[in-house]
PDB file of N, CA and C in Angstrom:
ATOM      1  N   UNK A   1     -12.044   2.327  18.277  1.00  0.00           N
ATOM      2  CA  UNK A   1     -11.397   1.687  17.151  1.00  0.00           C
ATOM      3  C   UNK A   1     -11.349   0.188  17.421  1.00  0.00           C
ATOM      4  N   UNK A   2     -11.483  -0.546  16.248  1.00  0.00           N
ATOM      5  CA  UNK A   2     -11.716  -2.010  16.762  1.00  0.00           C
ATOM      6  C   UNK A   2     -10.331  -2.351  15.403  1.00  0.00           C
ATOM      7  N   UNK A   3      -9.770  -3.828  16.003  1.00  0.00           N
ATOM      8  CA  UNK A   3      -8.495  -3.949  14.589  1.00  0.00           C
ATOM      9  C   UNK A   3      -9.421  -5.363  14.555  1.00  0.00           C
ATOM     10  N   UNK A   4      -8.908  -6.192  14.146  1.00  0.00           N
ATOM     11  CA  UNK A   4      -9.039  -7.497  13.792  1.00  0.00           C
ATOM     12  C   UNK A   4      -7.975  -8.197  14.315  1.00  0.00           C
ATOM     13  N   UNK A   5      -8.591  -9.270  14.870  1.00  0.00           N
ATOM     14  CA  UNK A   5      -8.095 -10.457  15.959  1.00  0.00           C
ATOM     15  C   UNK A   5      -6.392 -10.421  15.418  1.00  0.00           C
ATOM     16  N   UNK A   6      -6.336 -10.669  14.420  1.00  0.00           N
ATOM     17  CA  UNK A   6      -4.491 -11.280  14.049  1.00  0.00           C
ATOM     18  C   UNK A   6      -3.935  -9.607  14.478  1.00  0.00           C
ATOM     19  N   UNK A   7      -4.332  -8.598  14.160  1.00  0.00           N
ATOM     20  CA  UNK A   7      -3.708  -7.093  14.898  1.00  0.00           C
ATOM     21  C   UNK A   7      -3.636  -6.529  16.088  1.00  0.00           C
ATOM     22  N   UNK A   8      -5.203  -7.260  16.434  1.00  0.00           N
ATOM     23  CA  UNK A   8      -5.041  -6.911  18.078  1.00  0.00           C
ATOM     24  C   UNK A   8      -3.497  -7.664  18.509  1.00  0.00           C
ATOM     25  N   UNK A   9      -4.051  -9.670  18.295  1.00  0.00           N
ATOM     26  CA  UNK A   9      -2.729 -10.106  18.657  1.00  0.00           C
ATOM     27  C   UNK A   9      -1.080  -9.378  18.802  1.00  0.00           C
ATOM     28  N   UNK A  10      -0.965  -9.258  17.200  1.00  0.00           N
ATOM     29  CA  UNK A  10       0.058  -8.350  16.901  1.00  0.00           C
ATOM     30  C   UNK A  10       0.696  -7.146  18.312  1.00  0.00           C
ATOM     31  N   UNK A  11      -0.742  -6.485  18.267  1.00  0.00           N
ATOM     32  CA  UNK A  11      -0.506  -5.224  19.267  1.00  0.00           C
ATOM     33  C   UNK A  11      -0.135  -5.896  20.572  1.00  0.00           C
ATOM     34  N   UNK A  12      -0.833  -6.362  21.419  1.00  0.00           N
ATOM     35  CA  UNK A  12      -0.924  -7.108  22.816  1.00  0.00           C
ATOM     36  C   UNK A  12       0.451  -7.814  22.358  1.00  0.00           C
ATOM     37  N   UNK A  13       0.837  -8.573  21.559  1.00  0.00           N
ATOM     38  CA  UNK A  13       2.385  -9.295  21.300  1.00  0.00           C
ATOM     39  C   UNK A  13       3.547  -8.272  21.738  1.00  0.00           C
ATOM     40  N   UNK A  14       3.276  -6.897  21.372  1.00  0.00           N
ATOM     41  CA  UNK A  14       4.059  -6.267  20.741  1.00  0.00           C
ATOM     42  C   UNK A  14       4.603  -5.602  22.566  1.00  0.00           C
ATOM     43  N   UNK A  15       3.375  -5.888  23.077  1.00  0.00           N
ATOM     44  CA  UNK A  15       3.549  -5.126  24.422  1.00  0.00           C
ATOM     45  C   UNK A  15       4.028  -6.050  25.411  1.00  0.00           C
ATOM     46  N   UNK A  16       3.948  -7.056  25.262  1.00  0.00           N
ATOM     47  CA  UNK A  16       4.125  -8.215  26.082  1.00  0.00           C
ATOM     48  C   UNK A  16       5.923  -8.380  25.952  1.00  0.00           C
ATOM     49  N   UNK A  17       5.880  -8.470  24.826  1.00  0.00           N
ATOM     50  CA  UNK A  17       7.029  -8.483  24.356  1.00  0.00           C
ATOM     51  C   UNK A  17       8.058  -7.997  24.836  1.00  0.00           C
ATOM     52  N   UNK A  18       7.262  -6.283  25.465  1.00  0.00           N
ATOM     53  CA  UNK A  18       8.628  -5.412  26.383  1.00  0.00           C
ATOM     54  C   UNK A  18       9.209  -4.335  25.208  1.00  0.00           C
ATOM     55  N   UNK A  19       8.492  -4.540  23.814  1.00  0.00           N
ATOM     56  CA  UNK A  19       8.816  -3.310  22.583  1.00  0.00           C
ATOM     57  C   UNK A  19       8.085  -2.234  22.648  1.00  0.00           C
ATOM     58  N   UNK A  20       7.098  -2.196  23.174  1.00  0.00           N
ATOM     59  CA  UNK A  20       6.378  -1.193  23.352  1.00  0.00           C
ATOM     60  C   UNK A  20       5.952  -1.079  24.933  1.00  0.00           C
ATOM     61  N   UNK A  21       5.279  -0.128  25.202  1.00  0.00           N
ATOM     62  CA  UNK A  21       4.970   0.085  27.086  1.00  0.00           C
ATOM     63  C   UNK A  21       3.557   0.100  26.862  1.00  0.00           C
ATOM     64  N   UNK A  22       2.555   0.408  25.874  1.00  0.00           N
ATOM     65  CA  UNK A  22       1.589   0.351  25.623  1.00  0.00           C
ATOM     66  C   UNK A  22       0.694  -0.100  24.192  1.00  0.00           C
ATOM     67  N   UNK A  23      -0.480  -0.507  24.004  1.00  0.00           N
ATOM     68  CA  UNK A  23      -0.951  -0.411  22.940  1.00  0.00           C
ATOM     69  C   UNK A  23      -1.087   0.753  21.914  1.00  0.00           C
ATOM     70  N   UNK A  24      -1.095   1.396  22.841  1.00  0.00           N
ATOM     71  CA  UNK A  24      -1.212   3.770  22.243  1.00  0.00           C
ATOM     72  C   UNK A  24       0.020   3.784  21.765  1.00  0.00           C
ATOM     73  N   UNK A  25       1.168   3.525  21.926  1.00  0.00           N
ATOM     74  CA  UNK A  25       2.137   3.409  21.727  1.00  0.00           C
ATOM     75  C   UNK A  25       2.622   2.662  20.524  1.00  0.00           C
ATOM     76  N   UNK A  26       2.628   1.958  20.564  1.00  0.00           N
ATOM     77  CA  UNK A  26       2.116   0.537  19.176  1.00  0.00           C
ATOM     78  C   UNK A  26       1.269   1.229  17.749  1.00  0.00           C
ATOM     79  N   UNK A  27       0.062   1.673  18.573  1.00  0.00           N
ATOM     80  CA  UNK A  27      -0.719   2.803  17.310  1.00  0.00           C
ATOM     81  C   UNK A  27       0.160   3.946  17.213  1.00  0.00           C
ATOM     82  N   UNK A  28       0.943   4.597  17.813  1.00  0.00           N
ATOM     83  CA  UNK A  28       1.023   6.113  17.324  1.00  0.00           C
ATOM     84  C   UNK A  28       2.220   5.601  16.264  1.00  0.00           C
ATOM     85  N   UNK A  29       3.227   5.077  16.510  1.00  0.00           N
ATOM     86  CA  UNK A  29       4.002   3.937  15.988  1.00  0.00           C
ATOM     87  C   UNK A  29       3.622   3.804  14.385  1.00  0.00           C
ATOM     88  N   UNK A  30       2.513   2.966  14.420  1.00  0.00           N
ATOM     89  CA  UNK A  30       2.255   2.443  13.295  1.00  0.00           C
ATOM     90  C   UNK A  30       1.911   3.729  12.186  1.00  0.00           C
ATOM     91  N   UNK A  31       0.825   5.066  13.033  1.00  0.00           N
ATOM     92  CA  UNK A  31       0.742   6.066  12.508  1.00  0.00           C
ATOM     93  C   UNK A  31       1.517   7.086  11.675  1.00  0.00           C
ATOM     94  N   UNK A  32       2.771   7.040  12.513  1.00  0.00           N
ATOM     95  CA  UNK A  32       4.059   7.643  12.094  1.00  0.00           C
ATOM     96  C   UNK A  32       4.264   6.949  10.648  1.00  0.00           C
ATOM     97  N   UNK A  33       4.464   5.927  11.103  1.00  0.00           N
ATOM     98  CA  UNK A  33       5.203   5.448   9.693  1.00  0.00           C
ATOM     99  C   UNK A  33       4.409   5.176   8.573  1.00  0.00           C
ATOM    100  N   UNK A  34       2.952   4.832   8.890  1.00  0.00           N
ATOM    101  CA  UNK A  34       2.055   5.150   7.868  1.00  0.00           C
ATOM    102  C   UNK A  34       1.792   6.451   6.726  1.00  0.00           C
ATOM    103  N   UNK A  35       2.205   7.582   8.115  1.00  0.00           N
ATOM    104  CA  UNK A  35       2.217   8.896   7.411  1.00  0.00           C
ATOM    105  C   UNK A  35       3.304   9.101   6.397  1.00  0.00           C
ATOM    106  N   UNK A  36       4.469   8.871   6.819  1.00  0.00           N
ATOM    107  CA  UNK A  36       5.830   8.717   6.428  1.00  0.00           C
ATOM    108  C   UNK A  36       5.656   8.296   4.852  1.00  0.00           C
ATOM    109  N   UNK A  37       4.908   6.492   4.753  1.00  0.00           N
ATOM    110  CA  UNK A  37       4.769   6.089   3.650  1.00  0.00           C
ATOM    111  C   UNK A  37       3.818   6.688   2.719  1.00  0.00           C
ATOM    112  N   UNK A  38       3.180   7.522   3.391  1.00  0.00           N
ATOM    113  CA  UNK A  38       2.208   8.000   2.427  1.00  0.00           C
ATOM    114  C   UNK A  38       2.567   9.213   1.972  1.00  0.00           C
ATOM    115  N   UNK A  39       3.291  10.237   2.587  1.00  0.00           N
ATOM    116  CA  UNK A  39       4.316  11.257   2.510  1.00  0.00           C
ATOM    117  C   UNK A  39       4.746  10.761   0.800  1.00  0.00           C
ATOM    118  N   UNK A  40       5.650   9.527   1.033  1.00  0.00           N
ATOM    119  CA  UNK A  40       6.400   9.589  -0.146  1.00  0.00           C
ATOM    120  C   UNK A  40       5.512   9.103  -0.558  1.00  0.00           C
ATOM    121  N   UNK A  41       4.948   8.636  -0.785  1.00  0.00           N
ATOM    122  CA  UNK A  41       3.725   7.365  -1.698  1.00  0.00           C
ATOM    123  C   UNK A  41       3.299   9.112  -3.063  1.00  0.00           C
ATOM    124  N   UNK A  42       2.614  10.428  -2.404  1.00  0.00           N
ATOM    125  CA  UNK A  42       2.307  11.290  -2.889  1.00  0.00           C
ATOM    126  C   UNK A  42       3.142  12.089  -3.368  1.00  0.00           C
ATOM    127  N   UNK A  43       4.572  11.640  -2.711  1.00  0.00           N
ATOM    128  CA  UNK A  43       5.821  12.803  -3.906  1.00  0.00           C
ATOM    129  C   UNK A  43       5.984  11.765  -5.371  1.00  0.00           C
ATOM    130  N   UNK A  44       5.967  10.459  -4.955  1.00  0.00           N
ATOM    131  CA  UNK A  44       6.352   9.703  -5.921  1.00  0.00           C
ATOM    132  C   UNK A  44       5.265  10.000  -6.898  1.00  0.00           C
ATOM    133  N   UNK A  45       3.765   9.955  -6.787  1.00  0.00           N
ATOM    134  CA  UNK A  45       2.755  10.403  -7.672  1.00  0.00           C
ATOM    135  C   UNK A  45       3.111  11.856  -8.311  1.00  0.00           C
ATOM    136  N   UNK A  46       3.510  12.801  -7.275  1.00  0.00           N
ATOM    137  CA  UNK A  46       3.576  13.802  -8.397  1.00  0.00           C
ATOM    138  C   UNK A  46       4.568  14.091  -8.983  1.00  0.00           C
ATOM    139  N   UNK A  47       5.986  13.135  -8.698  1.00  0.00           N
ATOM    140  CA  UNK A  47       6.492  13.190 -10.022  1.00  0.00           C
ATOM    141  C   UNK A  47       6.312  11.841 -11.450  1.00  0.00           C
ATOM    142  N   UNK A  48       5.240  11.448 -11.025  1.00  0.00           N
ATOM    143  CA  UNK A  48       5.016  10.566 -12.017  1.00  0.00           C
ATOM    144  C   UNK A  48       4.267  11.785 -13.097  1.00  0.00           C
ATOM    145  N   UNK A  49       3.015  12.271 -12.307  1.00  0.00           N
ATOM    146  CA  UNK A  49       2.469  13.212 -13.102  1.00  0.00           C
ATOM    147  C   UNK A  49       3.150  14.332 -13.645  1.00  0.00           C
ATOM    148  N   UNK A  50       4.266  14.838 -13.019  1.00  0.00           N
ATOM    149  CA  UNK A  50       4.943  16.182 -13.948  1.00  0.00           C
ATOM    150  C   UNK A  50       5.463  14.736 -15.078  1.00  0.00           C
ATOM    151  N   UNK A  51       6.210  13.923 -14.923  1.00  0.00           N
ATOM    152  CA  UNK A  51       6.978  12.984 -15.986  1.00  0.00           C
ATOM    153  C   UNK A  51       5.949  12.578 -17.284  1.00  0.00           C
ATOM    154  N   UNK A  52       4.673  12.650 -16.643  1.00  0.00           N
ATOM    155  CA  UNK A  52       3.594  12.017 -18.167  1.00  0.00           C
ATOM    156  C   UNK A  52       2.664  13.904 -18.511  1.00  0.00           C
ATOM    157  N   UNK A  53       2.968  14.386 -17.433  1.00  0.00           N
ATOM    158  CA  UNK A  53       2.946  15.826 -18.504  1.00  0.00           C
ATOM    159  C   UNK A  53       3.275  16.605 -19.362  1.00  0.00           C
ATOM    160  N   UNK A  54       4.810  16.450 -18.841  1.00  0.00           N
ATOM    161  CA  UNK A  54       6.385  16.752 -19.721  1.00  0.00           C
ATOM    162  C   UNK A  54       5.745  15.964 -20.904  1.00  0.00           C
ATOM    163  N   UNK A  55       5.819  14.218 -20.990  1.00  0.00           N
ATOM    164  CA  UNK A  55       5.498  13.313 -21.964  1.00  0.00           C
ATOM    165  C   UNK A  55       4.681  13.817 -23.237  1.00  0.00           C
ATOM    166  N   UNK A  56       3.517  14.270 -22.791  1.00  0.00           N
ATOM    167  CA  UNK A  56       2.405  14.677 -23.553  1.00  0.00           C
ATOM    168  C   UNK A  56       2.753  16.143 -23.921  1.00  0.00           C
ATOM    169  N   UNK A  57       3.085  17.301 -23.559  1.00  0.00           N
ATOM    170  CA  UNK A  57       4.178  18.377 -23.949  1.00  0.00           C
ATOM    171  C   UNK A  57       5.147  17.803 -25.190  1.00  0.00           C
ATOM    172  N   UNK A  58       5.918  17.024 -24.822  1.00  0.00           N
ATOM    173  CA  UNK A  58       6.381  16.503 -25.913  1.00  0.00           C
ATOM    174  C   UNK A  58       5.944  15.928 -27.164  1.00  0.00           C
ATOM    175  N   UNK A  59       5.001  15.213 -26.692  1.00  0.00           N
ATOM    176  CA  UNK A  59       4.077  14.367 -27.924  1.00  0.00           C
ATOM    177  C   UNK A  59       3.612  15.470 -28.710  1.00  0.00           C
ATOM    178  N   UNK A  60       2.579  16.645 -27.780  1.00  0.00           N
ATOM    179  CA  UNK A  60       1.767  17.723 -28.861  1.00  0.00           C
ATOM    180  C   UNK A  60       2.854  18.389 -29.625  1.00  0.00           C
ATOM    181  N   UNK A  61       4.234  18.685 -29.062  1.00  0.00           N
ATOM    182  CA  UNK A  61       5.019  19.346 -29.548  1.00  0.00           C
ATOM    183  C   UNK A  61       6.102  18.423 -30.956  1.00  0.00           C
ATOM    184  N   UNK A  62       5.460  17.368 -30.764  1.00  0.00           N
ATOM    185  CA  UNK A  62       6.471  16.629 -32.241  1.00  0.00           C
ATOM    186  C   UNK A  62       7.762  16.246 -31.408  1.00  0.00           C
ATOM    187  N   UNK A  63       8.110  16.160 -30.489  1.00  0.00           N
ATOM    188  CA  UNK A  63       9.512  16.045 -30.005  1.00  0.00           C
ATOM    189  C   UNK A  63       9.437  14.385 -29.454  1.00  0.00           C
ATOM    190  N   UNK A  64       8.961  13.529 -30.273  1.00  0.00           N
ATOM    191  CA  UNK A  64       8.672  12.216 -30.037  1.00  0.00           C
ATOM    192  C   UNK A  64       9.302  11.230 -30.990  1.00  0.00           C
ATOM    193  N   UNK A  65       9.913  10.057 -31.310  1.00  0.00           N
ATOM    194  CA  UNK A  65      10.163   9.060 -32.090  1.00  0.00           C
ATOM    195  C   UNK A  65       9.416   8.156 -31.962  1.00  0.00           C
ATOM    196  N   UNK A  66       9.761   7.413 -33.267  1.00  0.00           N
ATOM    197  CA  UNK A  66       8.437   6.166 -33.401  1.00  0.00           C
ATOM    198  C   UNK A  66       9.385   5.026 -32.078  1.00  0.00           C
ATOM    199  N   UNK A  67       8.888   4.135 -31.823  1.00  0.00           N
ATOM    200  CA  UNK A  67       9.782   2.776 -31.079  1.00  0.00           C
ATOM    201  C   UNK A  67       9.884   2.091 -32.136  1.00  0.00           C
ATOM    202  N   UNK A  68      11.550   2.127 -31.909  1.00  0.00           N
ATOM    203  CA  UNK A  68      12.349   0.973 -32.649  1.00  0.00           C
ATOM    204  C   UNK A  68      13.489   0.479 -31.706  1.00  0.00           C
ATOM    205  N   UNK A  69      13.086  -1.017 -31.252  1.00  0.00           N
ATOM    206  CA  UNK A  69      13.709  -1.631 -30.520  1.00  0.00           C
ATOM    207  C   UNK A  69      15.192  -1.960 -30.961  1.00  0.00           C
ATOM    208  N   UNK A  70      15.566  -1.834 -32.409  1.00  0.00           N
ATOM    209  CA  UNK A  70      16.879  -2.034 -32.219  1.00  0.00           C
ATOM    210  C   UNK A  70      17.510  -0.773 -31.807  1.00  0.00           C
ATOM    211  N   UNK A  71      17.076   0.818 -32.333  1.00  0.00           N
ATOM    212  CA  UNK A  71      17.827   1.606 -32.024  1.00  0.00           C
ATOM    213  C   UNK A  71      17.766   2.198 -30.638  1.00  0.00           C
ATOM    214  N   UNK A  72      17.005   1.347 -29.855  1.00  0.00           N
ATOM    215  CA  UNK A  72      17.418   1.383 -28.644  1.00  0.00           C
ATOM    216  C   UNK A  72      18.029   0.526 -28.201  1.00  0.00           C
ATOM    217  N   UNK A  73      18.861  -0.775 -28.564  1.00  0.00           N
ATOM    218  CA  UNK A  73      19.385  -1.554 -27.935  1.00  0.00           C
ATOM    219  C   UNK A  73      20.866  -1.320 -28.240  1.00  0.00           C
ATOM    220  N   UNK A  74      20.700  -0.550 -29.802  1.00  0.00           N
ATOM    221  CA  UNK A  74      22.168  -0.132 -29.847  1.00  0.00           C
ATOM    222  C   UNK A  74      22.365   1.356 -29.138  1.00  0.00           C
ATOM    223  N   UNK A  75      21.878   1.844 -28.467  1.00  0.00           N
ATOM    224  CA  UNK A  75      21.634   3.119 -27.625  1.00  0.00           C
ATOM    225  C   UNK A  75      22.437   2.229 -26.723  1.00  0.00           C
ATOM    226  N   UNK A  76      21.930   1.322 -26.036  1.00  0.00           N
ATOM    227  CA  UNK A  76      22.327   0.932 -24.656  1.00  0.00           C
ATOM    228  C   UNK A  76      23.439  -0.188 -24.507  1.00  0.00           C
ATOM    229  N   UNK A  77      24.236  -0.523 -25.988  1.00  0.00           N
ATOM    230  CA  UNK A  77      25.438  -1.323 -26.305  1.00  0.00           C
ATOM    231  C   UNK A  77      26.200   0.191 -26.473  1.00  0.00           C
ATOM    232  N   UNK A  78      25.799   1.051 -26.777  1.00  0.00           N
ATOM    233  CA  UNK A  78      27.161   1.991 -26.826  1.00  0.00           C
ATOM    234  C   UNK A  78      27.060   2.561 -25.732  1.00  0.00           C
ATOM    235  N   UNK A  79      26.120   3.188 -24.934  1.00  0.00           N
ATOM    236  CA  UNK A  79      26.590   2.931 -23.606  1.00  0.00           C
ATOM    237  C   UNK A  79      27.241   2.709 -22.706  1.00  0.00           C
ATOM    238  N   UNK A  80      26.752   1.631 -22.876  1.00  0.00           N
ATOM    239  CA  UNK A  80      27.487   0.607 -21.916  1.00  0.00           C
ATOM    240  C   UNK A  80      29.053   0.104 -22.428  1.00  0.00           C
ATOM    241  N   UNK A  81      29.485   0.090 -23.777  1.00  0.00           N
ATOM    242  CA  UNK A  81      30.598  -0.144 -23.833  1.00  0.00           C
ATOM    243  C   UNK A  81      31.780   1.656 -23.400  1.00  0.00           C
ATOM    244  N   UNK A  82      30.901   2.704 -23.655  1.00  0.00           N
ATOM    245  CA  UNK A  82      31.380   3.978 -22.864  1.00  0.00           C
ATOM    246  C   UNK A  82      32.076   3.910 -21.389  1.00  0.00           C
ATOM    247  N   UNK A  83      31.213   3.158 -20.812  1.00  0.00           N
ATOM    248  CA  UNK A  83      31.496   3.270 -19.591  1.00  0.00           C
ATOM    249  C   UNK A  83      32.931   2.641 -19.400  1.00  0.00           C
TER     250      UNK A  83
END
């Protein structure tokens, strides 16, 4: 595996530093949390996709309004004066 000069730095910094005991260490590190972000990165996608499936369920089904910006702004003045 080869990184690029500003990552190697990074890595060799990181060890020098006394934060890590090794470069392997530094990578498994970065791995973890890569996985982690990508973990959620793919829950967040699939609830985007159930949310624009539902959407379109709705649309074929007529259960849709046209946009009208005032009657959503008075949606969110009564609201908010609820609270």
């Amino acid at each position: 595996m080869t990184l690029p000069s500003d990552m190697a730095a990074a890595v060799k910094g990181a060890v020098q530093g006394g934060d890590y005991a090794s470069s392997s260490e530094v990578v498994r590190e970065a791995l973890r949390d890569w996985k982690l972000k990508r973990s959620l990165q793919l829950k967040e996608m699939e609830a985007l996709k159930a949310d624009i499936d539902k959407g379109l369920i709705d649309l074929t089904q007529g259960r849709v309004q046209d946009f009208n910006i005032d009657r959503i702004v008075a949606r969110g003045r009564r609201l908010l004066a609820a609270r």
